[in-house]
C-alpha atoms as a PDB file:
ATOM      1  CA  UNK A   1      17.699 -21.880  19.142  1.00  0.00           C
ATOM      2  CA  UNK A   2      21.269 -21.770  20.993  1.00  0.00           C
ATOM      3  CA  UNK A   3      21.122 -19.655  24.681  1.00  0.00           C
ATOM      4  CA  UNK A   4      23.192 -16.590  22.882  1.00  0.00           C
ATOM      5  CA  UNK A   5      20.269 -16.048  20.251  1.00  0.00           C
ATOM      6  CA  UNK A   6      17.010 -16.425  22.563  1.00  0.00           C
ATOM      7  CA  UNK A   7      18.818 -14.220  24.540  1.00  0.00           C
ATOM      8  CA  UNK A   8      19.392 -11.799  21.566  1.00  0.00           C
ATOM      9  CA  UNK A   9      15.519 -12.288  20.429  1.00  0.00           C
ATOM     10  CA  UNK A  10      14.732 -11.526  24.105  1.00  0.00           C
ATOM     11  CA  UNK A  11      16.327  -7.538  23.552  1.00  0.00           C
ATOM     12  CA  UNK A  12      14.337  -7.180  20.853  1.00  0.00           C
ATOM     13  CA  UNK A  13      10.819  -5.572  20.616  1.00  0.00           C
ATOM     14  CA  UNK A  14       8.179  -8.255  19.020  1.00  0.00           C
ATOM     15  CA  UNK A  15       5.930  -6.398  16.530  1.00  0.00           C
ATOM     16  CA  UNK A  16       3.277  -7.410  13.882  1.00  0.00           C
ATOM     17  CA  UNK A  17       1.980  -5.221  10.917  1.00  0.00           C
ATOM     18  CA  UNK A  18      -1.011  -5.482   9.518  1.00  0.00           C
ATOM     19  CA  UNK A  19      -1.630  -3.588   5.865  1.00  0.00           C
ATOM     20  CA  UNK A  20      -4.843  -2.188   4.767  1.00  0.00           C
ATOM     21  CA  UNK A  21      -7.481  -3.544   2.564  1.00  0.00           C
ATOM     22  CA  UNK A  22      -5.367  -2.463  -1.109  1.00  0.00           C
ATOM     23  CA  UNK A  23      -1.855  -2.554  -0.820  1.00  0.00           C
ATOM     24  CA  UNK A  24       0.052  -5.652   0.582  1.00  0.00           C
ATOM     25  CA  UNK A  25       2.166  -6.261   3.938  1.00  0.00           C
ATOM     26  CA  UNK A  26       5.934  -5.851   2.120  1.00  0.00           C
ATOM     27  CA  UNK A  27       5.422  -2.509  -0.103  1.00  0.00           C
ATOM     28  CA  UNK A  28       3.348  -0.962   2.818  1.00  0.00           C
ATOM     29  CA  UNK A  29       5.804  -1.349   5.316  1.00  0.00           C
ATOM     30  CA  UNK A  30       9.218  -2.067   3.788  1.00  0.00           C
ATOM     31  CA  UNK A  31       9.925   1.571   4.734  1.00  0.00           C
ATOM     32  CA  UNK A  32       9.161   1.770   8.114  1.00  0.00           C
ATOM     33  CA  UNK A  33      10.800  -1.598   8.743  1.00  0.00           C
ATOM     34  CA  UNK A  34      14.100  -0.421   7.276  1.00  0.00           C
ATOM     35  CA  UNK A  35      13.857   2.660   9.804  1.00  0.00           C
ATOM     36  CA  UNK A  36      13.131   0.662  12.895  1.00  0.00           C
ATOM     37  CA  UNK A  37      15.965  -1.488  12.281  1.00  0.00           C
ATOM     38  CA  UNK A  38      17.647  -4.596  13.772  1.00  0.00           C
ATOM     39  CA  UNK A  39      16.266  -4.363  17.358  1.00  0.00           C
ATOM     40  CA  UNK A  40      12.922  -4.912  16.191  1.00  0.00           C
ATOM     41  CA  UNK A  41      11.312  -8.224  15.635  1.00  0.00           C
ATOM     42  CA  UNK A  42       8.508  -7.869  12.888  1.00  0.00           C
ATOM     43  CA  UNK A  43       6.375  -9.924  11.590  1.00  0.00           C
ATOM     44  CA  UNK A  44       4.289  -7.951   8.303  1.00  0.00           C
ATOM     45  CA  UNK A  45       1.423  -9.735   7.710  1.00  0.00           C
ATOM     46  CA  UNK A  46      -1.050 -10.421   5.059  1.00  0.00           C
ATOM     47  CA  UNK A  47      -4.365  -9.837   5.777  1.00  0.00           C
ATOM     48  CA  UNK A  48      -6.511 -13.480   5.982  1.00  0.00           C
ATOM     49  CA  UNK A  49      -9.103 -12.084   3.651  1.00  0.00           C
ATOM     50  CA  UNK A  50      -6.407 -12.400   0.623  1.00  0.00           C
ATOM     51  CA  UNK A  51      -5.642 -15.978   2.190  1.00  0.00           C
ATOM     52  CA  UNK A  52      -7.691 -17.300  -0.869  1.00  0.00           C
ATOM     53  CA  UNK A  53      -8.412 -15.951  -4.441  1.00  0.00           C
ATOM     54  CA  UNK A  54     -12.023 -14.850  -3.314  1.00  0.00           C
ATOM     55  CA  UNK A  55     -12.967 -13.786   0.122  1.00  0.00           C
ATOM     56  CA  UNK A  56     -14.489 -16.433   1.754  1.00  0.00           C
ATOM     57  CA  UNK A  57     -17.636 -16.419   2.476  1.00  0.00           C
ATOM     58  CA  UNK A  58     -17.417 -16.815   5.888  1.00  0.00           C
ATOM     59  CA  UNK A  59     -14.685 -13.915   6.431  1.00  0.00           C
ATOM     60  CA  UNK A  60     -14.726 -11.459   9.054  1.00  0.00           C
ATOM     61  CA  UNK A  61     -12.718  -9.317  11.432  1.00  0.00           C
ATOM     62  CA  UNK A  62     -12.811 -12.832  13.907  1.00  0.00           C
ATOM     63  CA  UNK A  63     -10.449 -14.389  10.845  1.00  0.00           C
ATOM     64  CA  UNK A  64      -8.099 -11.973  11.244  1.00  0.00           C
ATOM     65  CA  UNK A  65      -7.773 -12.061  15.153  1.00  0.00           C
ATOM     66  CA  UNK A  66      -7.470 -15.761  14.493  1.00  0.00           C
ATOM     67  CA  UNK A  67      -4.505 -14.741  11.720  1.00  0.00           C
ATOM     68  CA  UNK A  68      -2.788 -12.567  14.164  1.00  0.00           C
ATOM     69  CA  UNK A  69      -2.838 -14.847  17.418  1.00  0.00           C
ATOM     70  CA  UNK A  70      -1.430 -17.605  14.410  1.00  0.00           C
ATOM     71  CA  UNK A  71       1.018 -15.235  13.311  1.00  0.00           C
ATOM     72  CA  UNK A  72       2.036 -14.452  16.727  1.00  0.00           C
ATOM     73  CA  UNK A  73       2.407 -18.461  17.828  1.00  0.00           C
ATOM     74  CA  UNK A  74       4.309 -19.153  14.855  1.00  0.00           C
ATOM     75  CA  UNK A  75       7.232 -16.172  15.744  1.00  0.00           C
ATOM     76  CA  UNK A  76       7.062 -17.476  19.651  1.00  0.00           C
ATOM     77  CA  UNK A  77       5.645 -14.131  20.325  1.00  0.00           C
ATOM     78  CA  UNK A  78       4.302 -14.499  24.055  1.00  0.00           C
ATOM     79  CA  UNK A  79       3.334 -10.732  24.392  1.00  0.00           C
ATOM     80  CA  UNK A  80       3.261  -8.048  21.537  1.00  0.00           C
ATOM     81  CA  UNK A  81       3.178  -5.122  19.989  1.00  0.00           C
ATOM     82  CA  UNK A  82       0.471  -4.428  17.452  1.00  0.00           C
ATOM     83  CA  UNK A  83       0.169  -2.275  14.385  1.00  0.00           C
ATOM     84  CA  UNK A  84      -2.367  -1.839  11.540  1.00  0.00           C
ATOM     85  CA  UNK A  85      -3.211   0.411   9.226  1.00  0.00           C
ATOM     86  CA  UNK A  86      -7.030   0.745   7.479  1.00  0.00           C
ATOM     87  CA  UNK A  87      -8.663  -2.215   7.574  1.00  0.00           C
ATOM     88  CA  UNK A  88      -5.797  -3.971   9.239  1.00  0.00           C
ATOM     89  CA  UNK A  89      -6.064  -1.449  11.830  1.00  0.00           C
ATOM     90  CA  UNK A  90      -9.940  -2.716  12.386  1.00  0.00           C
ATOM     91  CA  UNK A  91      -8.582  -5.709  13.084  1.00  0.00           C
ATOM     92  CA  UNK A  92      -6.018  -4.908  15.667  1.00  0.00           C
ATOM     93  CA  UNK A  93      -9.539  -3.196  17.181  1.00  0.00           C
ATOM     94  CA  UNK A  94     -11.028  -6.183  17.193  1.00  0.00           C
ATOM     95  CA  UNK A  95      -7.750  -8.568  18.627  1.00  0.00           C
ATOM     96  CA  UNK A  96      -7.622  -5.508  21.257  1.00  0.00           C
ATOM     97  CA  UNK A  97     -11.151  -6.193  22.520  1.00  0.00           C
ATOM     98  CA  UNK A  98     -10.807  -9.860  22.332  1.00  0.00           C
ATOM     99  CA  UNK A  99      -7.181 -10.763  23.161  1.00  0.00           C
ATOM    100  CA  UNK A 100      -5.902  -8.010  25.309  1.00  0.00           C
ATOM    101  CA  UNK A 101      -3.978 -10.143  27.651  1.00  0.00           C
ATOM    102  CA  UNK A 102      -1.502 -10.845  24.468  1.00  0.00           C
ATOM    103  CA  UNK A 103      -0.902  -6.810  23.853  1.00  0.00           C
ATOM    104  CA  UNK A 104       1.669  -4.766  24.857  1.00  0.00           C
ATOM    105  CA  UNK A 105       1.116  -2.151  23.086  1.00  0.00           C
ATOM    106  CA  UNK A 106      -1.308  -1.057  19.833  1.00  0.00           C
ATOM    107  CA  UNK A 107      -0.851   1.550  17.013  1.00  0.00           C
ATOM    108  CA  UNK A 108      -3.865   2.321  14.674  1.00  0.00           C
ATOM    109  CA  UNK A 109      -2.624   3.950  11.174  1.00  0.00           C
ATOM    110  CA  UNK A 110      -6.088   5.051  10.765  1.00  0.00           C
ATOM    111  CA  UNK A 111      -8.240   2.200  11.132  1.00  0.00           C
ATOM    112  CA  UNK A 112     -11.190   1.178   8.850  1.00  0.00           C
ATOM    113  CA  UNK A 113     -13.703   0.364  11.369  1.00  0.00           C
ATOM    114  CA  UNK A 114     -13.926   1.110  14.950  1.00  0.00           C
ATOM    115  CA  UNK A 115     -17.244   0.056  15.841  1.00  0.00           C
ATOM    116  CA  UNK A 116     -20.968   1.911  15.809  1.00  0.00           C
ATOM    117  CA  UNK A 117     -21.018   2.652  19.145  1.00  0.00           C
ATOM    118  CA  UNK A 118     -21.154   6.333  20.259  1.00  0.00           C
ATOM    119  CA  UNK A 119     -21.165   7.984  16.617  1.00  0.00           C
ATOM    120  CA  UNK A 120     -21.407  11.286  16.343  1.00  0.00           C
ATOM    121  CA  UNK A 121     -24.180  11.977  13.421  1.00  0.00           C
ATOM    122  CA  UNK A 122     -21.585  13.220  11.449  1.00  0.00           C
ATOM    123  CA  UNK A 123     -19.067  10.339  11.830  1.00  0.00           C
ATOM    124  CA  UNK A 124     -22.364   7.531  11.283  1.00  0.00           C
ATOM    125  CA  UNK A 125     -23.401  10.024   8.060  1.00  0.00           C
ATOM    126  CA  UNK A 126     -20.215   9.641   6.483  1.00  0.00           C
ATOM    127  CA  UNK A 127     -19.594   5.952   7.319  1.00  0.00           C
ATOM    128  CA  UNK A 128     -22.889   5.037   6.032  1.00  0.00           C
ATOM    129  CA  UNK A 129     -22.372   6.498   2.933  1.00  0.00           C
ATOM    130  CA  UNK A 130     -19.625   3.692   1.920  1.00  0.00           C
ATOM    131  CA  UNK A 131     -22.839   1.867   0.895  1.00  0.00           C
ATOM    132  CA  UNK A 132     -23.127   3.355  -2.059  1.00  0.00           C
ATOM    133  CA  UNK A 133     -19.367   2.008  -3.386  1.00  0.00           C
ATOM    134  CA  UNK A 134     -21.127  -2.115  -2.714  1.00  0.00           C
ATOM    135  CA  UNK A 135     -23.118  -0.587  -5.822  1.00  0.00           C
ATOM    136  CA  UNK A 136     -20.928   0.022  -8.338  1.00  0.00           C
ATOM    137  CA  UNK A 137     -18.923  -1.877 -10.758  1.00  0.00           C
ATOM    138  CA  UNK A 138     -15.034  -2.361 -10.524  1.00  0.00           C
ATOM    139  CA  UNK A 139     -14.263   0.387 -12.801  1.00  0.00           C
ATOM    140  CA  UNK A 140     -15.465   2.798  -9.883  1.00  0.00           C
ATOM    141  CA  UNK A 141     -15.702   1.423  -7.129  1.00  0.00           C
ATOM    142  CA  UNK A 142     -12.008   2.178  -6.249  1.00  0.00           C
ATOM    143  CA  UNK A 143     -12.231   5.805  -7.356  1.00  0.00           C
ATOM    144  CA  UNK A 144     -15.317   6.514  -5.231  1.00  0.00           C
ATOM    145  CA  UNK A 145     -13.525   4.302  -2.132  1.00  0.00           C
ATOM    146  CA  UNK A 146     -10.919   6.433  -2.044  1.00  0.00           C
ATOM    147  CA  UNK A 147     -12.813   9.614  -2.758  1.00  0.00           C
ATOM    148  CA  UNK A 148     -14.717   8.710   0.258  1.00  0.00           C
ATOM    149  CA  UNK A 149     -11.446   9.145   2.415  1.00  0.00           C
ATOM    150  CA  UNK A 150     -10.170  12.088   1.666  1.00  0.00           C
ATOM    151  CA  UNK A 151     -10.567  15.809   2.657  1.00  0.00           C
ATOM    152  CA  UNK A 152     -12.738  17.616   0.424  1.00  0.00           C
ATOM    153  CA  UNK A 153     -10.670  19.365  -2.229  1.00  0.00           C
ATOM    154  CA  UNK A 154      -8.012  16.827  -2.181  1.00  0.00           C
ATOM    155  CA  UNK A 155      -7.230  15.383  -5.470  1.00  0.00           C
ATOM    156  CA  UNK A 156      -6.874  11.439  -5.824  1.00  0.00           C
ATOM    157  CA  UNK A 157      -3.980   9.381  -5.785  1.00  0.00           C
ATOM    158  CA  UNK A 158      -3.505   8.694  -9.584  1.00  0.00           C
ATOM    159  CA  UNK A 159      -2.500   4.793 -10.576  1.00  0.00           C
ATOM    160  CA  UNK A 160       0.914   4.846 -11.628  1.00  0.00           C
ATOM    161  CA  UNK A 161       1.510   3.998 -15.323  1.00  0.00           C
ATOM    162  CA  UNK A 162       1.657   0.766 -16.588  1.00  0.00           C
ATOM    163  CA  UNK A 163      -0.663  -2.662 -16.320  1.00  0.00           C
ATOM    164  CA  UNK A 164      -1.611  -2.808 -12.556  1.00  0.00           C
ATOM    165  CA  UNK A 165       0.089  -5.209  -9.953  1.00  0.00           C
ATOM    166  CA  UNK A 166      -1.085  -9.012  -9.964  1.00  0.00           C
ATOM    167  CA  UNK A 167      -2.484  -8.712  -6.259  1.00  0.00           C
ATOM    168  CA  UNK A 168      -4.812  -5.660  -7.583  1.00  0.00           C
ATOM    169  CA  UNK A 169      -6.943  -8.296  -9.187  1.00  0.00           C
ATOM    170  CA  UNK A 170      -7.986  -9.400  -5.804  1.00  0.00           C
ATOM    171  CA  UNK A 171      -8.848  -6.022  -3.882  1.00  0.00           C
ATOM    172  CA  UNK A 172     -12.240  -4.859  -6.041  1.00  0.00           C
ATOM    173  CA  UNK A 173     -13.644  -8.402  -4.243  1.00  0.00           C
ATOM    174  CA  UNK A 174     -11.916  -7.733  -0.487  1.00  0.00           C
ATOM    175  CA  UNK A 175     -12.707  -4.014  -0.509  1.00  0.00           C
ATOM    176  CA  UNK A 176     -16.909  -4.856  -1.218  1.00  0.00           C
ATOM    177  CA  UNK A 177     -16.920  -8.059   1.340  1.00  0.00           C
ATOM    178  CA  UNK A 178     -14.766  -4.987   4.277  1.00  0.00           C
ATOM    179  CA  UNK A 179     -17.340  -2.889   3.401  1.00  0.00           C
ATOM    180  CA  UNK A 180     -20.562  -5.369   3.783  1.00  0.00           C
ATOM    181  CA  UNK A 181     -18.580  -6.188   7.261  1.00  0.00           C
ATOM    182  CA  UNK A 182     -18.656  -3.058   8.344  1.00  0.00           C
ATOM    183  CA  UNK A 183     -22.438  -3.100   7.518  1.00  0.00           C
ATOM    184  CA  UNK A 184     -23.056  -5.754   9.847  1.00  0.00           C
ATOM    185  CA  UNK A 185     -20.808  -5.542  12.231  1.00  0.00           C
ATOM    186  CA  UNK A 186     -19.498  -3.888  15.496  1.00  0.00           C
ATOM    187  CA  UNK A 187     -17.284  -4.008  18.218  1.00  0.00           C
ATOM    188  CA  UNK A 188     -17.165  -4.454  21.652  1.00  0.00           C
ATOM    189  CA  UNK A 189     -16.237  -0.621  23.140  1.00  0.00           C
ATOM    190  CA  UNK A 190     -16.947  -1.903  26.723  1.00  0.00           C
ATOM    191  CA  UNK A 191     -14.070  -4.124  26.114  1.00  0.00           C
ATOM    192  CA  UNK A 192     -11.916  -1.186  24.151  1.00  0.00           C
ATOM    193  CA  UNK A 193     -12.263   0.668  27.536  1.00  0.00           C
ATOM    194  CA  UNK A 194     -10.510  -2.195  30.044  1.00  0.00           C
ATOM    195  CA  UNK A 195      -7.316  -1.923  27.342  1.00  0.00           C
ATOM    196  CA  UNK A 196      -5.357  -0.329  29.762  1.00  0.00           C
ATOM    197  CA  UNK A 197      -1.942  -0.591  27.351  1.00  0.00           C
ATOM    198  CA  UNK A 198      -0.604   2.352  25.723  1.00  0.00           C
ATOM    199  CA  UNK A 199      -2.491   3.245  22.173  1.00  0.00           C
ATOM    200  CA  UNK A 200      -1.456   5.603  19.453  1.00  0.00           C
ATOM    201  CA  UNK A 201      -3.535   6.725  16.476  1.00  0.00           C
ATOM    202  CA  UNK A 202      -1.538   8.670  13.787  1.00  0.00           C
ATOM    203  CA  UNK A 203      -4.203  10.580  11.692  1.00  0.00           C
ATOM    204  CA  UNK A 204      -3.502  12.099   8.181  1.00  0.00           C
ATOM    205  CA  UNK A 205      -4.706  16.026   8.040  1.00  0.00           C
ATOM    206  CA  UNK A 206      -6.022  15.375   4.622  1.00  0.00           C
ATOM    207  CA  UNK A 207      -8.415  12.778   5.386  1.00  0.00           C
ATOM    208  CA  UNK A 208     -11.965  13.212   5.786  1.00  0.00           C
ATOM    209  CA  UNK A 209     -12.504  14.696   8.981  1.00  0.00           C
ATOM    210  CA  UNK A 210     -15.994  13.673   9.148  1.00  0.00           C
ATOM    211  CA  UNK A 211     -14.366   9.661   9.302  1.00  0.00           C
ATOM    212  CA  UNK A 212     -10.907   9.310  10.388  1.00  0.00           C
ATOM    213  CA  UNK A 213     -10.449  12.689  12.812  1.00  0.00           C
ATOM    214  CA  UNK A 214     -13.922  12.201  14.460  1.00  0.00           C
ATOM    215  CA  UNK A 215     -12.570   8.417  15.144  1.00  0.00           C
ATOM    216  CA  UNK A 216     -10.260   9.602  16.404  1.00  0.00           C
ATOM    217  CA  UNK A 217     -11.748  12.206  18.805  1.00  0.00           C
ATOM    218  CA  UNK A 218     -14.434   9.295  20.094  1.00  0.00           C
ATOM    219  CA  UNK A 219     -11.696   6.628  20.581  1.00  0.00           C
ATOM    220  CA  UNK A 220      -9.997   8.983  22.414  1.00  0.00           C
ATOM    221  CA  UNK A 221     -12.456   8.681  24.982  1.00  0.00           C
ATOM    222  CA  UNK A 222     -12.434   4.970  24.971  1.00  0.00           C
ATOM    223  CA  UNK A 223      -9.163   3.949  25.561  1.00  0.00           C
ATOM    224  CA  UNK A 224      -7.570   5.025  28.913  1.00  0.00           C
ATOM    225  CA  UNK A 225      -4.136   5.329  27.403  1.00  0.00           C
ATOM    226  CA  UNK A 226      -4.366   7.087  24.226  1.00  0.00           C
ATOM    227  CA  UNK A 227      -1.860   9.612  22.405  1.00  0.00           C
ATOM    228  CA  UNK A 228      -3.066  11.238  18.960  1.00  0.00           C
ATOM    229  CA  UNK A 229      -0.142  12.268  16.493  1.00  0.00           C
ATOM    230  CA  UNK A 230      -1.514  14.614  13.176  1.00  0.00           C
ATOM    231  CA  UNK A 231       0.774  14.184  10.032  1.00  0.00           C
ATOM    232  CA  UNK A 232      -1.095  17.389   8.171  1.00  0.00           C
ATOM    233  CA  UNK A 233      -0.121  17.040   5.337  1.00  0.00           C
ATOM    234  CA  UNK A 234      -0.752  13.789   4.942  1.00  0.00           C
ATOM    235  CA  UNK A 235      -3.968  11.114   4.107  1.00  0.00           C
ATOM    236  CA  UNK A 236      -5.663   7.752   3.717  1.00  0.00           C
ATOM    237  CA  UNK A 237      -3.708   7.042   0.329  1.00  0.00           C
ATOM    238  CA  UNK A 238      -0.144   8.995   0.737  1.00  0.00           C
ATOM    239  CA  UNK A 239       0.024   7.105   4.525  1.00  0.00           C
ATOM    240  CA  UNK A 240       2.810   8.516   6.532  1.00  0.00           C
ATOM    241  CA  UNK A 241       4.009   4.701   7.452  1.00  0.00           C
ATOM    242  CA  UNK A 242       4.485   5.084   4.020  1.00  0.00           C
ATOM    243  CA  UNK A 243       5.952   8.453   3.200  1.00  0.00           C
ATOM    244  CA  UNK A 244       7.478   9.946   6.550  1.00  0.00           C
ATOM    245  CA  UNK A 245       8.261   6.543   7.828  1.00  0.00           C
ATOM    246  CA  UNK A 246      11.552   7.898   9.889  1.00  0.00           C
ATOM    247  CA  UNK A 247       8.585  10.137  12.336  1.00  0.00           C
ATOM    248  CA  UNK A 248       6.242   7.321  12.138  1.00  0.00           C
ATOM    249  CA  UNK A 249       9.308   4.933  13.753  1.00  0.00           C
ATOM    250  CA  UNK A 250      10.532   7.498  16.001  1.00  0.00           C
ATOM    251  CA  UNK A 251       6.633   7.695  17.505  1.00  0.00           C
ATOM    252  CA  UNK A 252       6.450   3.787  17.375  1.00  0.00           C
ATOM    253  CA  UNK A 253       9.924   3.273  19.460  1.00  0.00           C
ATOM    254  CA  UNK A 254       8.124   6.215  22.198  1.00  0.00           C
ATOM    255  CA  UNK A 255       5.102   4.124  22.386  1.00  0.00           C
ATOM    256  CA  UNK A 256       6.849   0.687  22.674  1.00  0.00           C
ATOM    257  CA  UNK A 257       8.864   2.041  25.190  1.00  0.00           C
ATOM    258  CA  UNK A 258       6.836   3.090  27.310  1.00  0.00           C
ATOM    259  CA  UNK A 259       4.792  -0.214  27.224  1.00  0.00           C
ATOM    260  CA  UNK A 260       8.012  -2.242  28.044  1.00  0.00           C
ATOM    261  CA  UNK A 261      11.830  -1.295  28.427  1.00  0.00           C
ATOM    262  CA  UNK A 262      13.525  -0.612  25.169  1.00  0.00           C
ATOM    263  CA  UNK A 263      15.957  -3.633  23.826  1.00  0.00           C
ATOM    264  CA  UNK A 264      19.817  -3.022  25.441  1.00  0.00           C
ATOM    265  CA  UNK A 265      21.869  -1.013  23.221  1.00  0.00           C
ATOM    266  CA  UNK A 266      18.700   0.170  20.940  1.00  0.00           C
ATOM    267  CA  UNK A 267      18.926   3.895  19.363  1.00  0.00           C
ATOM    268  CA  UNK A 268      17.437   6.477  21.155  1.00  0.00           C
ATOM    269  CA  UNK A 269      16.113   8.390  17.754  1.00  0.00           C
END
């Protein structure tokens, strides 16, 4: 790399993705991506669990932290800024806990998994009844995992016609072995508390309040530095990294900049 462009990388904010446990790094984030623009250094990443056909057996939210610190090595990325969504957003949880001194910043697009500790009833209720999706067969499990994660009275998010996307094949298996993680599993809140970098948490209105907006509310007592944005009329499946992705950028360049000065000559949107 000549002087000019380490110079030009240097001006730029260093940022990985992480998707959620259905729908892959490049269609989740393609949009947002195209809204935060050259100054931004991104790095969309697959989650590790899809690494193979089958989830290995010995998966868990450590592979991923191991994934992102790879991902991050790989790009040169000293220091970053970190962004997941669902169950990519449990892993940025766990990274956070583990490898804060590598974070400048975090975003959680409502995360999957944020740890037992400190449950309301409600919030441990609802969790705990994912258990009864490891039950079913393939043919509903994904109806009742979605179902799950939305607002009462919200209808589902239909499949759109036509066969189904080769990387569906692969998510009946991921979404059972997230779920049987979360089952046996936690994090380390003591550790959430001494993150003392900026956090956002962009919640959809039409989730279920009893999972995602309770999550919310606790890790807003967790994290020192931590700024809720509501998107009401959005939820879990109609994200709004997804469908309002210009907002969702504008609140990502606020957050990065006030966890580091913004690149030279970046918009001000």
């Amino acid at each position: 790399m000549t002087t000019a462009e380490s110079v030009r990388r240097e001006r730029r904010w260093q940022v990985v993705l992480l998707p959620g446990s259905v729908m892959p790094a490049e269609p989740a984030y393609d949009g947002l991506l195209a809204e935060l623009g050259a100054d931004v250094d991104a790095r969309a990443k697959e989650l590790e669990i899809y690494a193979t056909p089958e989830p290995r057996p010995d998966w868990s939210l450590a592979t991923e932290e191991a994934g992102i610190s790879r991902v991050g090595d790989e790009a040169g990325f000293e220091r970053f800024h970190l962004v997941g969504y669902s169950g990519g957003g449990a892993a940025c949880l766990q990274y956070a806990a583990h490898q804060p001194e590598r974070l400048l910043s975090l975003a959680l697009l409502e995360p999957a998994f944020a740890g037992w500790q400190e449950m309301t009833p409600a919030e441990r209720a609802h969790l705990e009844s994912f258990r009864q999706v490891l039950g079913l067969d393939e043919s509903e499990q994904m109806a009742r995992f979605q179902a799950l994660q939305l607002a009462p009275g919200v209808p589902p998010v239909l499949p759109r016609a036509g066969p189904p996307p080769t990387w569906m094949a692969q998510r009946p298996a991921g979404v059972r072995a997230f779920l049987d993680m979360i089952d046996n599993s936690d994090l380390d809140v003591d550790a959430l508390r001494r993150f003392e970098r900026p956090v956002l948490y962009v919640l959809g209105g039409r989730s279920h309040p009893d999972y995602y907006a309770l999550m919310a509310k606790r890790l807003a007592g967790v994290f020192p530095d931590f700024t809720l944005e509501t998107f009401p009329d959005r939820h879990h499946f109609d994200p709004p990294h997804r469908i309002e992705p210009t907002r969702v950028a504008e609140l990502l360049r606020a957050l990065w900049s006030r966890a580091e000065p913004a690149p030279r000559g970046s918009p001000t949107r």
